[in-house]
N, C-alpha and C. Protein backbone atom coordinates (compact mmCIF):
# COMPACT_ATOMS: atom_id res chain seq x y z
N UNK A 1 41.55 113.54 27.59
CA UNK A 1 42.35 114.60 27.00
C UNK A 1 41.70 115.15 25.75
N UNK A 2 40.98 114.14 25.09
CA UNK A 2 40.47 114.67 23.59
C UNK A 2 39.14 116.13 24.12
N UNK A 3 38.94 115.47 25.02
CA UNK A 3 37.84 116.58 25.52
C UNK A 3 37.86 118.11 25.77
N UNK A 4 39.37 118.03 26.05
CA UNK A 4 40.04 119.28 26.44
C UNK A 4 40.28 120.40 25.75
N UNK A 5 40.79 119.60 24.12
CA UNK A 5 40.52 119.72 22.97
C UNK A 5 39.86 120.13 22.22
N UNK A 6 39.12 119.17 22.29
CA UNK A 6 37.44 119.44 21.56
C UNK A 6 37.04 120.59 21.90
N UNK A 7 37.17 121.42 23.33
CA UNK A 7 36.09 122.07 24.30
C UNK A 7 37.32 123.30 24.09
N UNK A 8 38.88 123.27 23.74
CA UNK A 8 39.53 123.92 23.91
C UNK A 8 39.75 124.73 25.30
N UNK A 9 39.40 123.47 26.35
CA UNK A 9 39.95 123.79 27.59
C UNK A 9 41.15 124.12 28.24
N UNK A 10 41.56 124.49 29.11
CA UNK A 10 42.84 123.99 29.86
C UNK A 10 41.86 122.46 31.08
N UNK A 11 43.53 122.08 31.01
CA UNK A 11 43.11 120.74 31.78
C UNK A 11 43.28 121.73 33.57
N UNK A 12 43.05 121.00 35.12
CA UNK A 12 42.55 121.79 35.42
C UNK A 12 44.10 121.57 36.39
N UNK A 13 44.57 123.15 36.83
CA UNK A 13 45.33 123.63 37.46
C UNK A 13 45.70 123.94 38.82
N UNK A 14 46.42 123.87 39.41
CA UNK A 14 46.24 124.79 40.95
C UNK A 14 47.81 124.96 41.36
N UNK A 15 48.03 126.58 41.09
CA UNK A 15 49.27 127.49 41.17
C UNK A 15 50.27 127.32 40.03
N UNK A 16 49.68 126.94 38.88
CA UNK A 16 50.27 126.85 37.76
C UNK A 16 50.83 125.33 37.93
N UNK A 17 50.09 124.25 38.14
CA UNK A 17 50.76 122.91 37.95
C UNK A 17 49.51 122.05 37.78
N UNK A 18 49.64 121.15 37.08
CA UNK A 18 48.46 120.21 37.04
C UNK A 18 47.63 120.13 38.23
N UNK A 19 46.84 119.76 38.47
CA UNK A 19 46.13 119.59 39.49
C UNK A 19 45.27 118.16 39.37
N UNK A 20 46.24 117.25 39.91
CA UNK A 20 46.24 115.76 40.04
C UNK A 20 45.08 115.15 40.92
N UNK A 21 44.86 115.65 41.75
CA UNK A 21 43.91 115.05 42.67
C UNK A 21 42.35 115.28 42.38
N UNK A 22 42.51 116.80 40.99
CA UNK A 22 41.37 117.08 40.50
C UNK A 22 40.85 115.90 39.31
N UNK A 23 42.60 115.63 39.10
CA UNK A 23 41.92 115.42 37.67
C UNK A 23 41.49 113.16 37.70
N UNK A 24 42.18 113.00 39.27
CA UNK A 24 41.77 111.90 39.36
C UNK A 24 40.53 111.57 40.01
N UNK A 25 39.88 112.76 40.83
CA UNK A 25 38.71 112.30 40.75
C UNK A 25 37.98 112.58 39.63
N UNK A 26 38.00 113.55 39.07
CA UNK A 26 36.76 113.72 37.14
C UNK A 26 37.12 112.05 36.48
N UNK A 27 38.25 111.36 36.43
CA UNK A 27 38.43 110.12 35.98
C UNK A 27 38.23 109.10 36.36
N UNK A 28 38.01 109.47 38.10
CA UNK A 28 38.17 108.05 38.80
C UNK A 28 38.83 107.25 38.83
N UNK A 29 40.25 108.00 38.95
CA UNK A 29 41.06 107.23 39.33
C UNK A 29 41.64 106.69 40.98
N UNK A 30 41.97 105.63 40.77
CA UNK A 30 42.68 105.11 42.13
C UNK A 30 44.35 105.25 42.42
N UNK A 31 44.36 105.72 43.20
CA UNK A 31 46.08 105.54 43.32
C UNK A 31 47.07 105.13 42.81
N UNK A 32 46.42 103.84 42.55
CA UNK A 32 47.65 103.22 41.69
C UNK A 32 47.31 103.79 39.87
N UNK A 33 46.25 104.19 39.12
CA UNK A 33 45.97 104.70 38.38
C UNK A 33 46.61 105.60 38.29
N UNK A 34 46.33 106.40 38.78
CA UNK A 34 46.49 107.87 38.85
C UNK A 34 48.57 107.91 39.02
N UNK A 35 49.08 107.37 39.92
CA UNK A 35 50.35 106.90 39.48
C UNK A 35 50.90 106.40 38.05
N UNK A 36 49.98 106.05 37.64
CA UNK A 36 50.57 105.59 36.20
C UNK A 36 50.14 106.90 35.16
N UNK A 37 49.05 107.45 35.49
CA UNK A 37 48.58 108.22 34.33
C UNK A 37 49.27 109.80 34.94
N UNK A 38 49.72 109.98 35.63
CA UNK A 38 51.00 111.04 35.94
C UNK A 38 51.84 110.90 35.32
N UNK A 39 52.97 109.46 35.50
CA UNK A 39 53.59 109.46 34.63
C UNK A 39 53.35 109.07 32.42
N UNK A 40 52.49 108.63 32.31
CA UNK A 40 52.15 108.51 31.00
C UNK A 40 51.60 110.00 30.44
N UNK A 41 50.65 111.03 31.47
CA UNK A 41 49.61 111.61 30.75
C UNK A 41 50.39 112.92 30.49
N UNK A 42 51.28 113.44 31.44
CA UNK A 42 52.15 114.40 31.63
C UNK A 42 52.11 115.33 30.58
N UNK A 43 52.85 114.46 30.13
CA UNK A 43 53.38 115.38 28.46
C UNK A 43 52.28 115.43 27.58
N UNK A 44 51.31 114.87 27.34
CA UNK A 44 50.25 115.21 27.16
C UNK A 44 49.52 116.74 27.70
N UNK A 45 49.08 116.54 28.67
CA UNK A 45 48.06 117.60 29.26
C UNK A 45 49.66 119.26 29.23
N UNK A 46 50.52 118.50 29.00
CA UNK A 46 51.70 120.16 29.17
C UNK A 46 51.09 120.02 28.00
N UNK A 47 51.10 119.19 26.33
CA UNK A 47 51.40 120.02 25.50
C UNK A 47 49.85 120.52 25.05
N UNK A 48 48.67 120.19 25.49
CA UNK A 48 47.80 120.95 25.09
C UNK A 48 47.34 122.31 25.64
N UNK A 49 48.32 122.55 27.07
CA UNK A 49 48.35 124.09 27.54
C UNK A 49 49.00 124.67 26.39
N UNK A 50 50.14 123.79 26.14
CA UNK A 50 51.30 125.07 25.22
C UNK A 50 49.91 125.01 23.89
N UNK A 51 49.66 124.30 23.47
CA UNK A 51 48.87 124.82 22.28
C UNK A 51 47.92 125.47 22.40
N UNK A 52 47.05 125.43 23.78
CA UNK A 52 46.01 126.86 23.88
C UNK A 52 46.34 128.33 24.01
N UNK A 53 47.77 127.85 24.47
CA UNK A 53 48.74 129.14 24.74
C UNK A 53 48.69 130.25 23.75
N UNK A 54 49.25 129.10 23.11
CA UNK A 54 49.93 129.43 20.96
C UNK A 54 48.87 129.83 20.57
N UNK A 55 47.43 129.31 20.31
CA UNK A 55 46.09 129.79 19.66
C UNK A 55 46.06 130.70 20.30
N UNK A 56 46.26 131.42 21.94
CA UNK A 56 45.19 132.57 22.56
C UNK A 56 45.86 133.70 22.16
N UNK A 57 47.26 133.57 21.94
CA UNK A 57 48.65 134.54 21.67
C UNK A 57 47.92 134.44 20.03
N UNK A 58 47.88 133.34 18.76
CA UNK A 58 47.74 134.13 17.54
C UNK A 58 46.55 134.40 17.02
N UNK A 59 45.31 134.33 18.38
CA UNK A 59 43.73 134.65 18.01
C UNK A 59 44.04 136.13 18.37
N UNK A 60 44.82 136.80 19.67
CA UNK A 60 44.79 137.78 20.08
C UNK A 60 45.92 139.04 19.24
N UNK A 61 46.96 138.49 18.60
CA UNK A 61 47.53 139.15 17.39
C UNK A 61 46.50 139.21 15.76
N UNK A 62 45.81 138.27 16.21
CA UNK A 62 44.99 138.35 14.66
C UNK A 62 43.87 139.81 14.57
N UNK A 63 43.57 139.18 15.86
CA UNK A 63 42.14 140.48 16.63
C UNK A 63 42.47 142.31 16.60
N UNK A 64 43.92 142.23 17.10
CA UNK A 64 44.49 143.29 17.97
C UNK A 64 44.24 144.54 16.76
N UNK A 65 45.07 144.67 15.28
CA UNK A 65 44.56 145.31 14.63
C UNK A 65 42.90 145.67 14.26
N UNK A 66 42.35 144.90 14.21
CA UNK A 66 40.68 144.94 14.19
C UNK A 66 40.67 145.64 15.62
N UNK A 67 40.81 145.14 16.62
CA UNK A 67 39.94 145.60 18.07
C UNK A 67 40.56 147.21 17.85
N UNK A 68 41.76 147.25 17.17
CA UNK A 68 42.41 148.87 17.59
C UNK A 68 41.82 150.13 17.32
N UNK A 69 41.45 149.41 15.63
CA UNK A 69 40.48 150.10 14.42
C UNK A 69 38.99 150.40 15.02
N UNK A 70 38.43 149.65 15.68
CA UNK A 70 37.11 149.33 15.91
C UNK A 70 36.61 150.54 17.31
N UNK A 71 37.92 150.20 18.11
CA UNK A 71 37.77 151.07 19.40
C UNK A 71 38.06 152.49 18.98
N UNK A 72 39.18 152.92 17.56
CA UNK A 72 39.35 154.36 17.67
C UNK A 72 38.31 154.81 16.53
N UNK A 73 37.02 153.89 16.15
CA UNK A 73 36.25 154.56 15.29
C UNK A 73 34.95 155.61 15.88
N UNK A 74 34.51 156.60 15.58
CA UNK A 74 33.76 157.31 16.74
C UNK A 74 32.42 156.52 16.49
């Protein structure tokens, strides 16, 4: 998870839901692993979407005046 982080990834998805089977093979996990780290990792990997969310929403309000200025300069 720290990696995700670090790299400011999203962890990896398929139709807007975790994508478990991806993320147990990148870990190597086994079944019974991967059962446990579903339920432990969960709330984890949601809350570092919501926080890339939050950064892409207040990098893209920070920008928006600059990009507006920049595009109507001739």
């Amino acid at each position: 998870m720290l990696g995700f982080v670090t790299r400011r990834a999203r962890p990896p998805q398929n139709a807007g839901k975790l994508d478990w089977k991806e993320i147990a093979v990148a870990c190597d996990l086994n079944s019974e692993s991967l059962r446990v780290a579903k339920r432990v990792a969960q709330h984890g990997f949601e809350a570092i979407i919501r926080w890339l969310e939050e950064t892409e929403i207040a990098c893209a309000n920070a920008r928006g005046p600059i990009a507006a200025k920049s595009a109507a300069a001739p």
